[in-house]
N, C-alpha and C. Protein backbone atom coordinates (compact mmCIF):
# COMPACT_ATOMS: atom_id res chain seq x y z
N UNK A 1 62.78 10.99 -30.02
CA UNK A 1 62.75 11.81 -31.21
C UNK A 1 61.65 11.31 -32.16
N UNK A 2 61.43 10.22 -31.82
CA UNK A 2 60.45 9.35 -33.10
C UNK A 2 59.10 10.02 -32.44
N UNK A 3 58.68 10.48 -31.48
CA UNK A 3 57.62 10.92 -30.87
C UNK A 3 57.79 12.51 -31.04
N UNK A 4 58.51 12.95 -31.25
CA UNK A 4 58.59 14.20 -31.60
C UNK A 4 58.44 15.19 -32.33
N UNK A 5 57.28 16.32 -32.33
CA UNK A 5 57.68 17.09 -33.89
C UNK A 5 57.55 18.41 -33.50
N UNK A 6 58.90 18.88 -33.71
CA UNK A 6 59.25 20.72 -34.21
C UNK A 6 58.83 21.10 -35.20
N UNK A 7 58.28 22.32 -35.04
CA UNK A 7 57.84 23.00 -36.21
C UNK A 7 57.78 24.49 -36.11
N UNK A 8 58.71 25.11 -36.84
CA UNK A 8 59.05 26.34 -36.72
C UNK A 8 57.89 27.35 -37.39
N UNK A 9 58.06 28.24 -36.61
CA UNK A 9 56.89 29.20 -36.93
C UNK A 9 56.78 30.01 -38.16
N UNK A 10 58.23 29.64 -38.87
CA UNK A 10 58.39 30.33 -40.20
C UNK A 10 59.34 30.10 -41.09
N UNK A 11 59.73 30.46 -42.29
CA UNK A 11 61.02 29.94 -42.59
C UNK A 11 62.22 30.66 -42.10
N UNK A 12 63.10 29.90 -42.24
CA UNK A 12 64.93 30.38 -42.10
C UNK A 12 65.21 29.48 -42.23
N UNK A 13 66.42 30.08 -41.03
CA UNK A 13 67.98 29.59 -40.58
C UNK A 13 68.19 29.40 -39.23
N UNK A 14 68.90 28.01 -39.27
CA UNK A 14 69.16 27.66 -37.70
C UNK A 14 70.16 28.51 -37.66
N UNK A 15 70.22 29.25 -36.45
CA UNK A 15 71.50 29.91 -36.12
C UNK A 15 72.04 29.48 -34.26
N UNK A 16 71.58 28.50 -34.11
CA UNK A 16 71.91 28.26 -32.47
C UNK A 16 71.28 27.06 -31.98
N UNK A 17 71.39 26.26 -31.41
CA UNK A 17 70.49 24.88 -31.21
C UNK A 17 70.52 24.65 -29.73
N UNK A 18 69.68 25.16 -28.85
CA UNK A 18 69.77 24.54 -27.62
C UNK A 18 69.65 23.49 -27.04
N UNK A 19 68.84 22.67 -27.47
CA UNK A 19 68.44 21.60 -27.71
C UNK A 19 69.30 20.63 -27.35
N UNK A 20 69.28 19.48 -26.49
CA UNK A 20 69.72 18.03 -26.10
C UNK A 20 69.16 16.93 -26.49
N UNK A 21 69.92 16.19 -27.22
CA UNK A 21 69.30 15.01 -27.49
C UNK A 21 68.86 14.41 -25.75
N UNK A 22 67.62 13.68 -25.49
CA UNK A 22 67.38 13.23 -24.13
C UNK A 22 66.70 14.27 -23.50
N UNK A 23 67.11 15.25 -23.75
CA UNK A 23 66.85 16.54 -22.12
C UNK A 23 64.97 16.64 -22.29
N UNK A 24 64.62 16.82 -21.11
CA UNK A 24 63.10 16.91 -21.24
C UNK A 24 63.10 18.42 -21.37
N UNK A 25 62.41 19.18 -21.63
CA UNK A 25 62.09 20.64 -21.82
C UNK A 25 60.68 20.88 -21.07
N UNK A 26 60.46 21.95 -21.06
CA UNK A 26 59.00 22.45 -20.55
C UNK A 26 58.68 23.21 -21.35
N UNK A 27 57.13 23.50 -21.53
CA UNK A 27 56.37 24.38 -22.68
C UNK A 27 57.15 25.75 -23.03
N UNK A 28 57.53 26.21 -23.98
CA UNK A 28 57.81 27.48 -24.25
C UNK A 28 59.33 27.57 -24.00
N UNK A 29 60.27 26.77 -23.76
CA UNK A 29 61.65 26.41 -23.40
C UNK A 29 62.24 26.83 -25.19
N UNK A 30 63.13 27.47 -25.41
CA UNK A 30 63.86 27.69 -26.74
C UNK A 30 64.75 26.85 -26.74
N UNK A 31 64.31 26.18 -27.87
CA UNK A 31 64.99 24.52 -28.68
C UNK A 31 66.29 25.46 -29.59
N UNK A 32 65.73 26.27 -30.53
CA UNK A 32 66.73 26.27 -31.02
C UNK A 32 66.36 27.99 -31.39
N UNK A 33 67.80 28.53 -32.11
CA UNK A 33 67.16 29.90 -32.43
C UNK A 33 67.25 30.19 -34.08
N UNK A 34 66.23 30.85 -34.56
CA UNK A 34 65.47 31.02 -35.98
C UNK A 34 65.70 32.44 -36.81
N UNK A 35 66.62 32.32 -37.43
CA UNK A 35 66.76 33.71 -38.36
C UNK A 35 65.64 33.82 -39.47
N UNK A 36 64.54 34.52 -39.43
CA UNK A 36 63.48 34.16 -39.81
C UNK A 36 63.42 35.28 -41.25
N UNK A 37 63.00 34.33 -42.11
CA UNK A 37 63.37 34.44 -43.51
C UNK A 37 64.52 35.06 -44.40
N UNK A 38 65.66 34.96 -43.77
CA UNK A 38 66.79 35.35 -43.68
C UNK A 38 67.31 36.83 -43.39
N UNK A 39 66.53 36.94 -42.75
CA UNK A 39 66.63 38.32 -41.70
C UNK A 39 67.33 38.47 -40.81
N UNK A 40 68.33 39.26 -41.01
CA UNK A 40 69.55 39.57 -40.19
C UNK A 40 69.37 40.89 -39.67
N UNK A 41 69.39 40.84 -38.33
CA UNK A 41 69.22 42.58 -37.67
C UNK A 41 71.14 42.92 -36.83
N UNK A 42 71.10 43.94 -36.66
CA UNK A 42 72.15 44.49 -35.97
C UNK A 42 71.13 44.98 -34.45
N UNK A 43 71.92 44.42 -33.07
CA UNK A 43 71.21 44.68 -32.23
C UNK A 43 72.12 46.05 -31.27
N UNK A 44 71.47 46.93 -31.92
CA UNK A 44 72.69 47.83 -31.45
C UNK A 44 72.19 48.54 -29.73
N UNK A 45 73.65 48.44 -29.03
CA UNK A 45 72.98 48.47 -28.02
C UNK A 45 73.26 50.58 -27.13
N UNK A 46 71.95 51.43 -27.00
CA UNK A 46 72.08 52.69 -27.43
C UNK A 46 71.62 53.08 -25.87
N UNK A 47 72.52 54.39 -25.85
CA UNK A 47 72.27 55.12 -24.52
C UNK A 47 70.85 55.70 -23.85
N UNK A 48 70.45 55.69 -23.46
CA UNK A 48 68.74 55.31 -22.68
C UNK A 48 68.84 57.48 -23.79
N UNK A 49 70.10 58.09 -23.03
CA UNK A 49 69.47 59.60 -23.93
C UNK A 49 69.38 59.86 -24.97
N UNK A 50 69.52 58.92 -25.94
CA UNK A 50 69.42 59.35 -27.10
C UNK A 50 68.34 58.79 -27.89
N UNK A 51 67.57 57.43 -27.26
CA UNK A 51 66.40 57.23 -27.36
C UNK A 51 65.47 58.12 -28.05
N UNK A 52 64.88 59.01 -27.38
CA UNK A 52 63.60 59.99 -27.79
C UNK A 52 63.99 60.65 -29.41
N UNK A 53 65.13 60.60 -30.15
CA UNK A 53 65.90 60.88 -31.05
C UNK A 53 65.50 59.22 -32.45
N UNK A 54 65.48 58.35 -31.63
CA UNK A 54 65.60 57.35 -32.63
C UNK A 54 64.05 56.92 -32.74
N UNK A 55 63.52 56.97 -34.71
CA UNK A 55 62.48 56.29 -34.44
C UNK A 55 62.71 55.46 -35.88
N UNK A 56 61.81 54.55 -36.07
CA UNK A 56 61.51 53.48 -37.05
C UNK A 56 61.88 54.27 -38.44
N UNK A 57 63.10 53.65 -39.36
CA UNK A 57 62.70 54.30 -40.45
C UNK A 57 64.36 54.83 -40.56
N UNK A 58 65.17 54.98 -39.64
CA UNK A 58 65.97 56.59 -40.06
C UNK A 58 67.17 55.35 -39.91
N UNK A 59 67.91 55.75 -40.95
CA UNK A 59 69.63 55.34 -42.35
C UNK A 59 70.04 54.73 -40.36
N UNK A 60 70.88 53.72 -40.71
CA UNK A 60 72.10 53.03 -40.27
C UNK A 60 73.49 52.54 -40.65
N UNK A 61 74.33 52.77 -40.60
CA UNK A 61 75.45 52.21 -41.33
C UNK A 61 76.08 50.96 -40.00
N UNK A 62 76.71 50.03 -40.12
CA UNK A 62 77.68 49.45 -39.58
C UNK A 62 79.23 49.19 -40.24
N UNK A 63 79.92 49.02 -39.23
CA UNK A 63 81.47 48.56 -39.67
C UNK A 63 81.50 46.74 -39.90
N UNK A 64 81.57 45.67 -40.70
CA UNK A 64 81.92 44.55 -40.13
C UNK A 64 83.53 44.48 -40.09
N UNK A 65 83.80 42.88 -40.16
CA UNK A 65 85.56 42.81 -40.16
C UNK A 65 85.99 43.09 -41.26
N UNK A 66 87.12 43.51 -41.52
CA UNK A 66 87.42 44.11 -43.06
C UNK A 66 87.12 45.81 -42.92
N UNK A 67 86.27 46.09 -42.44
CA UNK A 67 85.94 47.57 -42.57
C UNK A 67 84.94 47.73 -43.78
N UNK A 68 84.21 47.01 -43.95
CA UNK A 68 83.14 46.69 -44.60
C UNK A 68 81.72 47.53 -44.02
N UNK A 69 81.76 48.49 -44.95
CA UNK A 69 80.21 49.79 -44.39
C UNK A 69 79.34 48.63 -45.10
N UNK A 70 78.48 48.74 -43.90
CA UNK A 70 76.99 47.78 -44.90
C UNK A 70 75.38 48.84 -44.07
N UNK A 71 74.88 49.31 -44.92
CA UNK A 71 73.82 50.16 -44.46
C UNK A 71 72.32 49.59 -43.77
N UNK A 72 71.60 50.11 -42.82
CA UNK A 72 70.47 49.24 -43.07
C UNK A 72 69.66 50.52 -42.89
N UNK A 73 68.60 50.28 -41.78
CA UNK A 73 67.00 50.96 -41.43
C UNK A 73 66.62 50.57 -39.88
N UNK A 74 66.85 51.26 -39.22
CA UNK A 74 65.86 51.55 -37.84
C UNK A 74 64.45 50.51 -37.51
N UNK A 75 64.27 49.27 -37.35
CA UNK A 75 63.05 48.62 -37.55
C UNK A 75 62.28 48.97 -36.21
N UNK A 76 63.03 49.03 -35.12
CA UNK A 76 62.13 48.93 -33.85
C UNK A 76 63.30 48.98 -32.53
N UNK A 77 62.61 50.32 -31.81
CA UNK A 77 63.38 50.90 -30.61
C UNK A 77 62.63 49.72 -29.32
N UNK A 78 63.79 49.30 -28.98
CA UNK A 78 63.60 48.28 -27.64
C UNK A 78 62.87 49.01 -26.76
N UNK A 79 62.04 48.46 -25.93
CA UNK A 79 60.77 48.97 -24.92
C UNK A 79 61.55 49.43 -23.59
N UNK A 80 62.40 48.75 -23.54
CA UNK A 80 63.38 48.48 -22.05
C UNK A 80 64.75 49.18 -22.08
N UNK A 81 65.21 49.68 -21.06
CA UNK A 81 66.08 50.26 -20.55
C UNK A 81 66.97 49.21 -19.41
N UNK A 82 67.99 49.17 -20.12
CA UNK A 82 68.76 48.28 -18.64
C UNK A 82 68.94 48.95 -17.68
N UNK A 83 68.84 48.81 -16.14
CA UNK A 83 69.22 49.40 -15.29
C UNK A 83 70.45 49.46 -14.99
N UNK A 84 71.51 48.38 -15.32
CA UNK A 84 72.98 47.90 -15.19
C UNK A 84 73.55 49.25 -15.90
N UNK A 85 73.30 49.09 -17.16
CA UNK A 85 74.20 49.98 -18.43
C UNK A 85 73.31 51.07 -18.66
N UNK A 86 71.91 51.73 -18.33
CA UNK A 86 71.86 52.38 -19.03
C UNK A 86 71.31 52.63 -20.69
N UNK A 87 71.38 51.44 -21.12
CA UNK A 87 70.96 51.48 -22.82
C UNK A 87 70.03 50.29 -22.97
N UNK A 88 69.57 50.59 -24.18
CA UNK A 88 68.40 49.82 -24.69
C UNK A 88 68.99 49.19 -26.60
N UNK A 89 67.94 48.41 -26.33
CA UNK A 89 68.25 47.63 -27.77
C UNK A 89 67.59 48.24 -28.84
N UNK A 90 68.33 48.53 -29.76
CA UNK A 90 67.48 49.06 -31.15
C UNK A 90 68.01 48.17 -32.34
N UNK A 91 66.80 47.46 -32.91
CA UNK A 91 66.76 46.43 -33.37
C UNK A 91 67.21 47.13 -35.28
N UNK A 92 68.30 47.14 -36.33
CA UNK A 92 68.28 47.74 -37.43
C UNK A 92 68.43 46.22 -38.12
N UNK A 93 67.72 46.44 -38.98
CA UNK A 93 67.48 45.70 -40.07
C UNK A 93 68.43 45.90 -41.63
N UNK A 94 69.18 44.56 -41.65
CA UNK A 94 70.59 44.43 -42.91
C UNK A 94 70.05 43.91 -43.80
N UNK A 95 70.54 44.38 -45.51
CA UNK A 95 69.66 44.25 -46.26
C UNK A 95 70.56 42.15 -46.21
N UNK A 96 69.40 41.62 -46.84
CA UNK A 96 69.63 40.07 -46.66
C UNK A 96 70.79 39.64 -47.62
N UNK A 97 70.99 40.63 -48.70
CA UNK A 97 72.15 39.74 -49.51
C UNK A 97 73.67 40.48 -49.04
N UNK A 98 73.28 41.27 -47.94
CA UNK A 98 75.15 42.05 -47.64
C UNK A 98 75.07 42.15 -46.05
N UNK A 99 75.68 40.77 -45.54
CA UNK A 99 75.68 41.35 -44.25
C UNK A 99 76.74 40.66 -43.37
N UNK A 100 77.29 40.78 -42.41
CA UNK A 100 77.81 40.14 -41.80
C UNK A 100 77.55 38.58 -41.61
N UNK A 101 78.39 38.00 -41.11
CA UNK A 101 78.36 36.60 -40.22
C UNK A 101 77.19 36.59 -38.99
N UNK A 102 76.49 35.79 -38.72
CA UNK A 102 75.76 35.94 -37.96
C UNK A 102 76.42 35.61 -36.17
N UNK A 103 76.00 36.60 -35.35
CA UNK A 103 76.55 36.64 -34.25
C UNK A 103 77.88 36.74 -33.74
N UNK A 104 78.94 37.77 -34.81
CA UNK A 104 80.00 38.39 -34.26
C UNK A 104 79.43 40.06 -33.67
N UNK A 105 80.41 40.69 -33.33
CA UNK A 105 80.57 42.10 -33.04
C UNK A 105 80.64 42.68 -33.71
N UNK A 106 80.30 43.72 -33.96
CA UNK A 106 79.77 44.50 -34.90
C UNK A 106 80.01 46.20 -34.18
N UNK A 107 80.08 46.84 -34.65
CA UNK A 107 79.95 48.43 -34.39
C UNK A 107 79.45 49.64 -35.38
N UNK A 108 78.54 50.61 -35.29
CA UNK A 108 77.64 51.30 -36.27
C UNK A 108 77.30 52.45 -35.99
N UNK A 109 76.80 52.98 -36.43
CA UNK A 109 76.05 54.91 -36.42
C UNK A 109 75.08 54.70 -36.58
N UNK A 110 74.04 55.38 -36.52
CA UNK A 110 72.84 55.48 -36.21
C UNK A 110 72.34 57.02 -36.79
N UNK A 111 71.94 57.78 -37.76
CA UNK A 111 71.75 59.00 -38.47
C UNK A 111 71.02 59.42 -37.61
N UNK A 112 70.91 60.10 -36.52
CA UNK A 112 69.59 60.88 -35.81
C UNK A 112 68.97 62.39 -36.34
N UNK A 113 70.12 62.81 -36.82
CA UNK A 113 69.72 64.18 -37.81
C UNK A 113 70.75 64.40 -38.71
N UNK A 114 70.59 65.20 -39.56
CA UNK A 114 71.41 65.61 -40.90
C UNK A 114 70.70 66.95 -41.27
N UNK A 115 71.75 68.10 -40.97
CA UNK A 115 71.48 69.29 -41.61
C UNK A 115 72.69 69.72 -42.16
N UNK A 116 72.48 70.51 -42.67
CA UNK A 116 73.57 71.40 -43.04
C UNK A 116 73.87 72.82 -41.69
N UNK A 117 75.38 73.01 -41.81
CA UNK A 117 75.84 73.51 -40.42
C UNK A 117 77.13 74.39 -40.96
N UNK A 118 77.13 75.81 -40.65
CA UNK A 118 78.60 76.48 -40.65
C UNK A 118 79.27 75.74 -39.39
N UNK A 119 80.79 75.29 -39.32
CA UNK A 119 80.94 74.37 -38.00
C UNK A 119 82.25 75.38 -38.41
N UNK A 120 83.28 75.24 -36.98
CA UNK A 120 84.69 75.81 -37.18
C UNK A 120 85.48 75.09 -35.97
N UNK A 121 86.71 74.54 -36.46
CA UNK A 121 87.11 73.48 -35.19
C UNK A 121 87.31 73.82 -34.02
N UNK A 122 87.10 73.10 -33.10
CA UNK A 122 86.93 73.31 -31.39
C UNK A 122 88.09 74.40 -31.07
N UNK A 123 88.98 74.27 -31.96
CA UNK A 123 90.79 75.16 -31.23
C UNK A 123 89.96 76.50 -31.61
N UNK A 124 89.45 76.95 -32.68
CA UNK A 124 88.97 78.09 -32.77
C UNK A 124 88.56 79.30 -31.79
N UNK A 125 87.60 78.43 -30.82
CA UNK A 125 86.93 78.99 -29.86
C UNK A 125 87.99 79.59 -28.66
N UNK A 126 87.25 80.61 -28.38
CA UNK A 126 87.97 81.27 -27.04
C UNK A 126 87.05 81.78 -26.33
N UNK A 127 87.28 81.14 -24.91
CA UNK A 127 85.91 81.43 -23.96
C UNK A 127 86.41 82.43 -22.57
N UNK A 128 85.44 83.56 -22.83
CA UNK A 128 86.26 84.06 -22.26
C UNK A 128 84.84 84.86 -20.99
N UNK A 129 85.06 84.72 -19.96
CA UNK A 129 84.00 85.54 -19.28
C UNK A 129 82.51 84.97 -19.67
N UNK A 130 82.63 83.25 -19.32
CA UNK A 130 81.10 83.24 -19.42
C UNK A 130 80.68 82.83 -21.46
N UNK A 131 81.73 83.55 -21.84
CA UNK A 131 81.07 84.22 -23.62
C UNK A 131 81.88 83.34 -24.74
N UNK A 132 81.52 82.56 -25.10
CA UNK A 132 82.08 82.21 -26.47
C UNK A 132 82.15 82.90 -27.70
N UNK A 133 83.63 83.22 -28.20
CA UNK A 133 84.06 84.27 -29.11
C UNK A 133 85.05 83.08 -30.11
N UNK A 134 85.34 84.01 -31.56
CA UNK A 134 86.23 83.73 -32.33
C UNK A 134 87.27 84.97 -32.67
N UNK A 135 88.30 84.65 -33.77
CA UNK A 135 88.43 85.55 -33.81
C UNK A 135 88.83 85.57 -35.19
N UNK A 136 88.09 86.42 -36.33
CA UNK A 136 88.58 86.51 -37.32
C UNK A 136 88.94 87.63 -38.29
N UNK A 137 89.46 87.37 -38.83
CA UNK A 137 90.52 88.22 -40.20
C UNK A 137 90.28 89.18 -41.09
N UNK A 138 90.43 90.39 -41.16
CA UNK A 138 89.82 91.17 -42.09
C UNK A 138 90.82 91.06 -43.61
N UNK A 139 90.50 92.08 -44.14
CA UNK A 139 91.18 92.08 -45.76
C UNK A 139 92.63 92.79 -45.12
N UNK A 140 92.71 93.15 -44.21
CA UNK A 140 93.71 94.07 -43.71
C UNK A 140 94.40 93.54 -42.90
N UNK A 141 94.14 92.13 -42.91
CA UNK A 141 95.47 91.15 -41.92
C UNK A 141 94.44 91.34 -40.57
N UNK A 142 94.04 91.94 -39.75
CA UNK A 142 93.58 92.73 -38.36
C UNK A 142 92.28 91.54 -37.43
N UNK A 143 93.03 91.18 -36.73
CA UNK A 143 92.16 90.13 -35.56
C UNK A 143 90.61 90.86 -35.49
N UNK A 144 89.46 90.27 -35.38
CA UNK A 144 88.80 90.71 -34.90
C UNK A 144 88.04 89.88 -33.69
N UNK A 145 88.00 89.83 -32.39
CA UNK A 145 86.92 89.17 -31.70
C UNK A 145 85.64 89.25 -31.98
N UNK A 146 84.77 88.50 -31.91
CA UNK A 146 83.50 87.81 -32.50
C UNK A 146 82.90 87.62 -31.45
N UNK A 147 81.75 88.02 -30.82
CA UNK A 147 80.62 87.30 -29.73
C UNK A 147 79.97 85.94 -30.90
N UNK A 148 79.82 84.77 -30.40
CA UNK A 148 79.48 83.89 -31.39
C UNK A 148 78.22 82.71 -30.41
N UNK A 149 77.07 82.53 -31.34
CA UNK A 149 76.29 81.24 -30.44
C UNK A 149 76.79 80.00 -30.75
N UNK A 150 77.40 79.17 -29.67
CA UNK A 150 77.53 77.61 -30.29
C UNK A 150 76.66 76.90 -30.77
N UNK A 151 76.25 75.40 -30.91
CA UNK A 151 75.27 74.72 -31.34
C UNK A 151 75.48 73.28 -30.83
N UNK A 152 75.44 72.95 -32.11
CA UNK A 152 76.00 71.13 -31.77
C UNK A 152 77.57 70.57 -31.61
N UNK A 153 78.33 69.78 -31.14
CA UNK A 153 79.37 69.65 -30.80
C UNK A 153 79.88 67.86 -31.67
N UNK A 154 81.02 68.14 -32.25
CA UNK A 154 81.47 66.31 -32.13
C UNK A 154 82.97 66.70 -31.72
N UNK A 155 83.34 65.61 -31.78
CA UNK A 155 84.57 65.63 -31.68
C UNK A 155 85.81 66.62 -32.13
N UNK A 156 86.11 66.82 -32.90
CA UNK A 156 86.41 68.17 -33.52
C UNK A 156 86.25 69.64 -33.54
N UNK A 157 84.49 69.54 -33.97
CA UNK A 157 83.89 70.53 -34.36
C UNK A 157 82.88 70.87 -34.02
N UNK A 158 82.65 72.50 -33.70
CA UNK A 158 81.48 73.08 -32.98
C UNK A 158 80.46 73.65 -34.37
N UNK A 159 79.20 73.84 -34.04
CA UNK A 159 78.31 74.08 -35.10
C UNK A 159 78.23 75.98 -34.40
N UNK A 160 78.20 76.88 -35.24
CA UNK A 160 78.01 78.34 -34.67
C UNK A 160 76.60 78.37 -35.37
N UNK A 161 75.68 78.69 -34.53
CA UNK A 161 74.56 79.63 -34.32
C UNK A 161 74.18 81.07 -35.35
N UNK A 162 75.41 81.55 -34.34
CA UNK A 162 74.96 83.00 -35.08
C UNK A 162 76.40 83.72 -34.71
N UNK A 163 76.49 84.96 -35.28
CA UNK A 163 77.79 85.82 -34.74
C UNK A 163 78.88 85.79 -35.99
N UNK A 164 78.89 84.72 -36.76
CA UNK A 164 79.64 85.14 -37.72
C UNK A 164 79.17 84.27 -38.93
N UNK A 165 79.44 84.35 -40.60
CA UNK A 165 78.86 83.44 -41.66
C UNK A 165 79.87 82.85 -42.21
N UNK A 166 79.19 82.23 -43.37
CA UNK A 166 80.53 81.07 -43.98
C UNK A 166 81.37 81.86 -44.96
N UNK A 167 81.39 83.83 -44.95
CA UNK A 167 82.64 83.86 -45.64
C UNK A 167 83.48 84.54 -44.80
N UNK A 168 83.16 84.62 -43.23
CA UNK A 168 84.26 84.79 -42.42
C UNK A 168 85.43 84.37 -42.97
N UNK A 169 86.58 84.50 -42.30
CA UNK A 169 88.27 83.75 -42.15
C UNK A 169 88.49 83.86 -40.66
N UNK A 170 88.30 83.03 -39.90
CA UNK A 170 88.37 82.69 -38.84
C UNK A 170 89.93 81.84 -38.42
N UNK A 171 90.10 82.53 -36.85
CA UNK A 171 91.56 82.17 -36.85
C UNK A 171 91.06 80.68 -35.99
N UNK A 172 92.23 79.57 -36.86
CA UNK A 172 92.01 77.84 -36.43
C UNK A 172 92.20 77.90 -34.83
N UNK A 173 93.58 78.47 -34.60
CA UNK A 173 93.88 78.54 -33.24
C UNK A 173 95.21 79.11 -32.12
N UNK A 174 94.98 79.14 -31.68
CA UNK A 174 95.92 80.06 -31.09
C UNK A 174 94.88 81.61 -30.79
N UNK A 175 93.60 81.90 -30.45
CA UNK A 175 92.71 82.82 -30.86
C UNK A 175 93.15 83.35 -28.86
N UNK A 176 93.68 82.51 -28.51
CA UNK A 176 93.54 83.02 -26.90
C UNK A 176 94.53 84.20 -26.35
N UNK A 177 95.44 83.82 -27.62
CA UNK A 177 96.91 84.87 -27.31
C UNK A 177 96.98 86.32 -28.40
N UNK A 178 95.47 86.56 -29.01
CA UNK A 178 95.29 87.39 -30.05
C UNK A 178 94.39 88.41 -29.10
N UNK A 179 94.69 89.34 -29.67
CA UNK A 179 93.72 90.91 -28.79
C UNK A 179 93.37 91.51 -29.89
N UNK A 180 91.86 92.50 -30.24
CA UNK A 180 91.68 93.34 -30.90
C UNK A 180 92.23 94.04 -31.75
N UNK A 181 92.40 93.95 -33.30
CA UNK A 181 92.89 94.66 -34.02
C UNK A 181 94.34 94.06 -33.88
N UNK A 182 94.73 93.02 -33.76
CA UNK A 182 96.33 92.53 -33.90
C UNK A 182 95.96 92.42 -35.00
N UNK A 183 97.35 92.57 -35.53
CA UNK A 183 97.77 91.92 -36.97
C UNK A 183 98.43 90.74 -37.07
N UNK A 184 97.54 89.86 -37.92
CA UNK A 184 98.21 88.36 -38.41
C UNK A 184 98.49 87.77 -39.58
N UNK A 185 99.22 87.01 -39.58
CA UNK A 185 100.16 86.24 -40.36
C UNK A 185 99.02 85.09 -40.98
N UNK A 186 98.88 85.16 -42.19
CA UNK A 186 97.85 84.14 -42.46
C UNK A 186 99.19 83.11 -43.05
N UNK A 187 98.95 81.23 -42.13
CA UNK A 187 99.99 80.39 -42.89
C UNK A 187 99.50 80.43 -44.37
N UNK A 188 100.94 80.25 -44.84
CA UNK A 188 101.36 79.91 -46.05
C UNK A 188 101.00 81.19 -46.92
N UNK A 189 100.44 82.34 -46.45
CA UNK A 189 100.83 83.18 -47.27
C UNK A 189 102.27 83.76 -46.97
N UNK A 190 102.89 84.24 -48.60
CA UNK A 190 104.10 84.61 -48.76
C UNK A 190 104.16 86.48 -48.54
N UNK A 191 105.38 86.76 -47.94
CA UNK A 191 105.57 88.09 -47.37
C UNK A 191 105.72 89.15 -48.78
């Protein structure tokens, strides 16, 4: 050690020490690892398809423990694709005074777009022949089927295209056991 001198390429934080007292190393061998100027990234690890979607720059949120939202920024989409999994590393950058512990688990979103969207929940839909339809409500109680374009999808909720607007009244669900011109019961209105 008395013959020895490390010298890190910048400032930080030790966050890992490989390093053996005794052990000989070879050139370029990682001694220890360097959170460099207290730069904390989230290494989130993202499906090879959604790639072409993510670039430098665009909102991140993560969860830590606690349920703690801490936001960051998109710094740099990993070059590489694992062949094992499928996904690549996208490196987001946490602002330095709010962030997790360094090197637990972590889980996050990633903003790839944000528009505004008429959406109506998945039960809505009734597919019938190929055709995605709704079915909604006139002033007169009276079903109407809807030819409708889908769009984007989550969990819940479908984004419509075209075929009907946002002052429809669209039936939530049960739309599969409704035919033309039925008359319905809107809940919670009184008789």
């Amino acid at each position: 050690v008395d013959q020895t001198t490390i010298v890190a390429v910048d400032d930080g934080l030790i966050s890992s020490r490989s390093a053996q007292l005794g052990a000989v190393v070879s050139s370029g061998t990682e001694l220890f690892r360097l959170v460099r100027q207290q730069r904390v990234e989230w290494q989130a690890e993202v499906s090879a398809r959604y790639l072409p979607h993510i670039i430098q720059g665009l909102d991140a949120e993560i969860a830590s423990p606690g349920d703690r939202r801490i936001e960051g920024n998109v710094r740099l989409v990993g070059p590489t694709v694992s062949t094992d999994t499928g996904r690549a590393i996208v490196y987001v950058t946490l602002p330095p005074e709010d962030h997790p512990p360094v090197g637990i688990y972590v889980t996050g979103q990633i903003e790839l777009q944000s528009t505004s969207a008429l959406t109506v929940p998945e039960t809505a839909l009734v597919f019938r022949d190929g055709i995605n339809y709704v079915f909604t409500v006139d002033a007169d109680r009276r079903a109407a089927r809807v030819r409708i374009e889908t769009g984007r999808r989550n969990s819940a909720e479908v984004e419509i295209l075209s075929g009907i607007d946002r002052s429809a009244s669209v039936v939530k669900s049960g739309g599969a056991f409704l035919s033309d011109k039925a008359l319905v019961r809107v809940e919670g209105e009184t008789q």
